[in-house]
PDB file of N, CA and C in Angstrom:
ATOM      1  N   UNK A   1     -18.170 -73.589   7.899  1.00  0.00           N
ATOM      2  CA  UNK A   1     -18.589 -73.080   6.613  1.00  0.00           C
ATOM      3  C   UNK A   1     -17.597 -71.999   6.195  1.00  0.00           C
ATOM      4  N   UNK A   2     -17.262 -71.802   4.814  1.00  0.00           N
ATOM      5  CA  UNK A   2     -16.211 -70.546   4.129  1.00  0.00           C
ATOM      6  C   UNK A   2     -16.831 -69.946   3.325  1.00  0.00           C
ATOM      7  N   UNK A   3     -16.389 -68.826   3.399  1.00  0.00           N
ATOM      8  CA  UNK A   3     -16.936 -68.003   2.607  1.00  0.00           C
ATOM      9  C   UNK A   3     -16.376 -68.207   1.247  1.00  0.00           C
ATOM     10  N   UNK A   4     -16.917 -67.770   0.339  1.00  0.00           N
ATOM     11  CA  UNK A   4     -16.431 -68.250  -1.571  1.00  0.00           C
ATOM     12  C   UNK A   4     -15.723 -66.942  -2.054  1.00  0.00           C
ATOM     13  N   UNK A   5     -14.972 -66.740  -1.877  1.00  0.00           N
ATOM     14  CA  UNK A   5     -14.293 -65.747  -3.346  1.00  0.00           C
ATOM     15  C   UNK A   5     -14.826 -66.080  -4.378  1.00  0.00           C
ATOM     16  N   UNK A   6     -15.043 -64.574  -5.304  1.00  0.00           N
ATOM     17  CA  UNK A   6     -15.844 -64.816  -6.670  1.00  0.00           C
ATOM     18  C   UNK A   6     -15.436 -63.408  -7.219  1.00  0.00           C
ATOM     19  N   UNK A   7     -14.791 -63.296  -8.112  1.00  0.00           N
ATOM     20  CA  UNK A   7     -14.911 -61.998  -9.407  1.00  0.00           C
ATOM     21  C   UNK A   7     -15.894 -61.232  -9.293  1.00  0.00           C
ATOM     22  N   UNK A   8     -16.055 -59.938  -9.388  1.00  0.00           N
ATOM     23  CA  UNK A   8     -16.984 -59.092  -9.592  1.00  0.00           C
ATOM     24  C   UNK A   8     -18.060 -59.630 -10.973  1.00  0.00           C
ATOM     25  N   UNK A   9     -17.374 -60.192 -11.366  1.00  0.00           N
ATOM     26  CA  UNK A   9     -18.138 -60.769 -12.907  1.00  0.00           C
ATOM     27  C   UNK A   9     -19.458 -61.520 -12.499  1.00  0.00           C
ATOM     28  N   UNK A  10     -18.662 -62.149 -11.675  1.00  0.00           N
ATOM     29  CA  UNK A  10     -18.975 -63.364 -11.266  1.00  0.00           C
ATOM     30  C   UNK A  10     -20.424 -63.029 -10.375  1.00  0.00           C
ATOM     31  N   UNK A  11     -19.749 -62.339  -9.359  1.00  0.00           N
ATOM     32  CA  UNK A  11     -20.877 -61.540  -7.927  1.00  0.00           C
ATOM     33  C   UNK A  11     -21.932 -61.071  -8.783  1.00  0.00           C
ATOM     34  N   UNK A  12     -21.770 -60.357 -10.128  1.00  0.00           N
ATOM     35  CA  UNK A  12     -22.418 -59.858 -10.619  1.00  0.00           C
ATOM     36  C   UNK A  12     -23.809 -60.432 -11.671  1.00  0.00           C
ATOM     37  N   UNK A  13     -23.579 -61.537 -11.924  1.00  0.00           N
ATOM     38  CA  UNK A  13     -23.956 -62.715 -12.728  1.00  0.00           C
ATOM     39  C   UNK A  13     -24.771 -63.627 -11.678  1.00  0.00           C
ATOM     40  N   UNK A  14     -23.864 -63.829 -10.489  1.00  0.00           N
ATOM     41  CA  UNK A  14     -24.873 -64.330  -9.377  1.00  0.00           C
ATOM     42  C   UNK A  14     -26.326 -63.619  -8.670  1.00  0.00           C
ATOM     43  N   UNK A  15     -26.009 -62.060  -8.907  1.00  0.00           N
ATOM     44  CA  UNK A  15     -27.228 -61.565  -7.842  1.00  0.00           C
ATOM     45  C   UNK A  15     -28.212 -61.681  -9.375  1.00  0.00           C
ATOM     46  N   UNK A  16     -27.636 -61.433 -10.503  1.00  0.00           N
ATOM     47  CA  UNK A  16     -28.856 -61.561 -11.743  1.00  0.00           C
ATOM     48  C   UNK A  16     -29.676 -62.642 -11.287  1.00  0.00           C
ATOM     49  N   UNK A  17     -28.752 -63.782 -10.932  1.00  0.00           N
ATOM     50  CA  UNK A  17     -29.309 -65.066 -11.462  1.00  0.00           C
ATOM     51  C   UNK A  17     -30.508 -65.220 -10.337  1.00  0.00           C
ATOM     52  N   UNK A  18     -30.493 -64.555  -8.783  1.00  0.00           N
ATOM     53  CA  UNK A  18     -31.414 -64.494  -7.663  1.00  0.00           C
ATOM     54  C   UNK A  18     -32.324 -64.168  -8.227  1.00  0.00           C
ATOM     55  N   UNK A  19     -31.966 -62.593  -8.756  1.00  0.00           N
ATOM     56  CA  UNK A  19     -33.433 -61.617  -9.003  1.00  0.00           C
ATOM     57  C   UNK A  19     -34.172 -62.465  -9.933  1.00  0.00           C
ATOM     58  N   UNK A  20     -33.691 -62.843 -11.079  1.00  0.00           N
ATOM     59  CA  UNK A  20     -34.368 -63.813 -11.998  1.00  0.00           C
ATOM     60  C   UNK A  20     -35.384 -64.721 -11.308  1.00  0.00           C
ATOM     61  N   UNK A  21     -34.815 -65.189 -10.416  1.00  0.00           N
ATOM     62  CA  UNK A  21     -35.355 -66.211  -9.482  1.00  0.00           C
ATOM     63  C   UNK A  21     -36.118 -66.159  -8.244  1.00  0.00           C
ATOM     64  N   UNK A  22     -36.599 -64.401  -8.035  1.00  0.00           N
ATOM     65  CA  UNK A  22     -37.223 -64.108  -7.168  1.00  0.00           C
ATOM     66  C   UNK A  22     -36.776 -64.457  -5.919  1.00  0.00           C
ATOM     67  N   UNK A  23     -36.098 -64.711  -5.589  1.00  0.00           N
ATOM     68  CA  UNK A  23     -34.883 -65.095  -4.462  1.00  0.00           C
ATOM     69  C   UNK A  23     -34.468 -64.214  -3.950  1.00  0.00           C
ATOM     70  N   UNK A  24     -35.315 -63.319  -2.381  1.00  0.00           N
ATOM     71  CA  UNK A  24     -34.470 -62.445  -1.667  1.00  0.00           C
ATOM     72  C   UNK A  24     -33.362 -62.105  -1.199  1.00  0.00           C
ATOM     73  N   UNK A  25     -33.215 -63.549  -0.441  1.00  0.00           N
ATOM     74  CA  UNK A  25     -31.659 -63.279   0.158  1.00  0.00           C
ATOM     75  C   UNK A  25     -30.584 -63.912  -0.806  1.00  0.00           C
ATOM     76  N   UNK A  26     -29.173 -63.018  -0.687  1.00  0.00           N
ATOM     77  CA  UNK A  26     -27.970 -63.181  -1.378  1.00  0.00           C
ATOM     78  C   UNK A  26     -27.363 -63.781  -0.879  1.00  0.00           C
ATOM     79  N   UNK A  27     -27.538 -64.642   0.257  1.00  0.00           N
ATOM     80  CA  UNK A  27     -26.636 -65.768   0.684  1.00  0.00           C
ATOM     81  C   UNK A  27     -27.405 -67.032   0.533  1.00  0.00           C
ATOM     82  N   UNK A  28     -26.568 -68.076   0.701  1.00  0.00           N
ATOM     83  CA  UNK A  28     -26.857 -69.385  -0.075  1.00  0.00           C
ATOM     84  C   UNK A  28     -26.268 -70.599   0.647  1.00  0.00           C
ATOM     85  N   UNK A  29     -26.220 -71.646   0.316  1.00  0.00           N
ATOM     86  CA  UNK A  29     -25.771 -72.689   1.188  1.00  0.00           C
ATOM     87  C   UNK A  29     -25.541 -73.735  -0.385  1.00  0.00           C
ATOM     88  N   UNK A  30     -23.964 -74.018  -0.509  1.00  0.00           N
ATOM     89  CA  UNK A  30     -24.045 -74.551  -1.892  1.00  0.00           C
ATOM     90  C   UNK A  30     -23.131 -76.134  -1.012  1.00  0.00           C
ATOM     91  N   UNK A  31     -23.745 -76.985  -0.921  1.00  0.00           N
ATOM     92  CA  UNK A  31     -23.121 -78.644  -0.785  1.00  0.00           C
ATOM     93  C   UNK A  31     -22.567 -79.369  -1.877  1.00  0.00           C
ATOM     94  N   UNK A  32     -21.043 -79.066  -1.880  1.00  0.00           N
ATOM     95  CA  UNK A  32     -20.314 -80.309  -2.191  1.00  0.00           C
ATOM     96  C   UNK A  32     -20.000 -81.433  -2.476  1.00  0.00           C
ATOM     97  N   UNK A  33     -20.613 -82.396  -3.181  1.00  0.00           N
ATOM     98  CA  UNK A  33     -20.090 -83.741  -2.636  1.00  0.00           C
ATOM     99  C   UNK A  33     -19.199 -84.505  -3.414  1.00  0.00           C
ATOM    100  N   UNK A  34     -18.397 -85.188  -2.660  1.00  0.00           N
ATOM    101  CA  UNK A  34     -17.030 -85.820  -2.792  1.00  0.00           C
ATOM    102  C   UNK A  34     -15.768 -85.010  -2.756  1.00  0.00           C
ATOM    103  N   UNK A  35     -15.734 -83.515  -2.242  1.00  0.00           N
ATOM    104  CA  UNK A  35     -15.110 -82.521  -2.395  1.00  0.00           C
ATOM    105  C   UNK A  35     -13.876 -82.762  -1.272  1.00  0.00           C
ATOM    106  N   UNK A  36     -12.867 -83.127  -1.239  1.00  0.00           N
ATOM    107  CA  UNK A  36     -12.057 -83.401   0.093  1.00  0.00           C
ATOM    108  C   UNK A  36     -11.569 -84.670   0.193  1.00  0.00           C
TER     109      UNK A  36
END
């Protein structure tokens, strides 16, 4: 697994989008497919 580089914009737009979503934890598991 790798970790994602992301913009502060970005980081910032993501933890909104948790809290919105009542979603404690800030880590995530995002699957790919056909990626490779």
């Amino acid at each position: 697994m790798a970790v994602v580089q992301m913009s502060d914009v970005a980081y910032e737009d993501f933890i909104k989008l948790l809290e919105e979503n009542n979603i404690d934890s800030n880590t995530i598991r995002i699957y790919l497919a056909g990626m490779g």
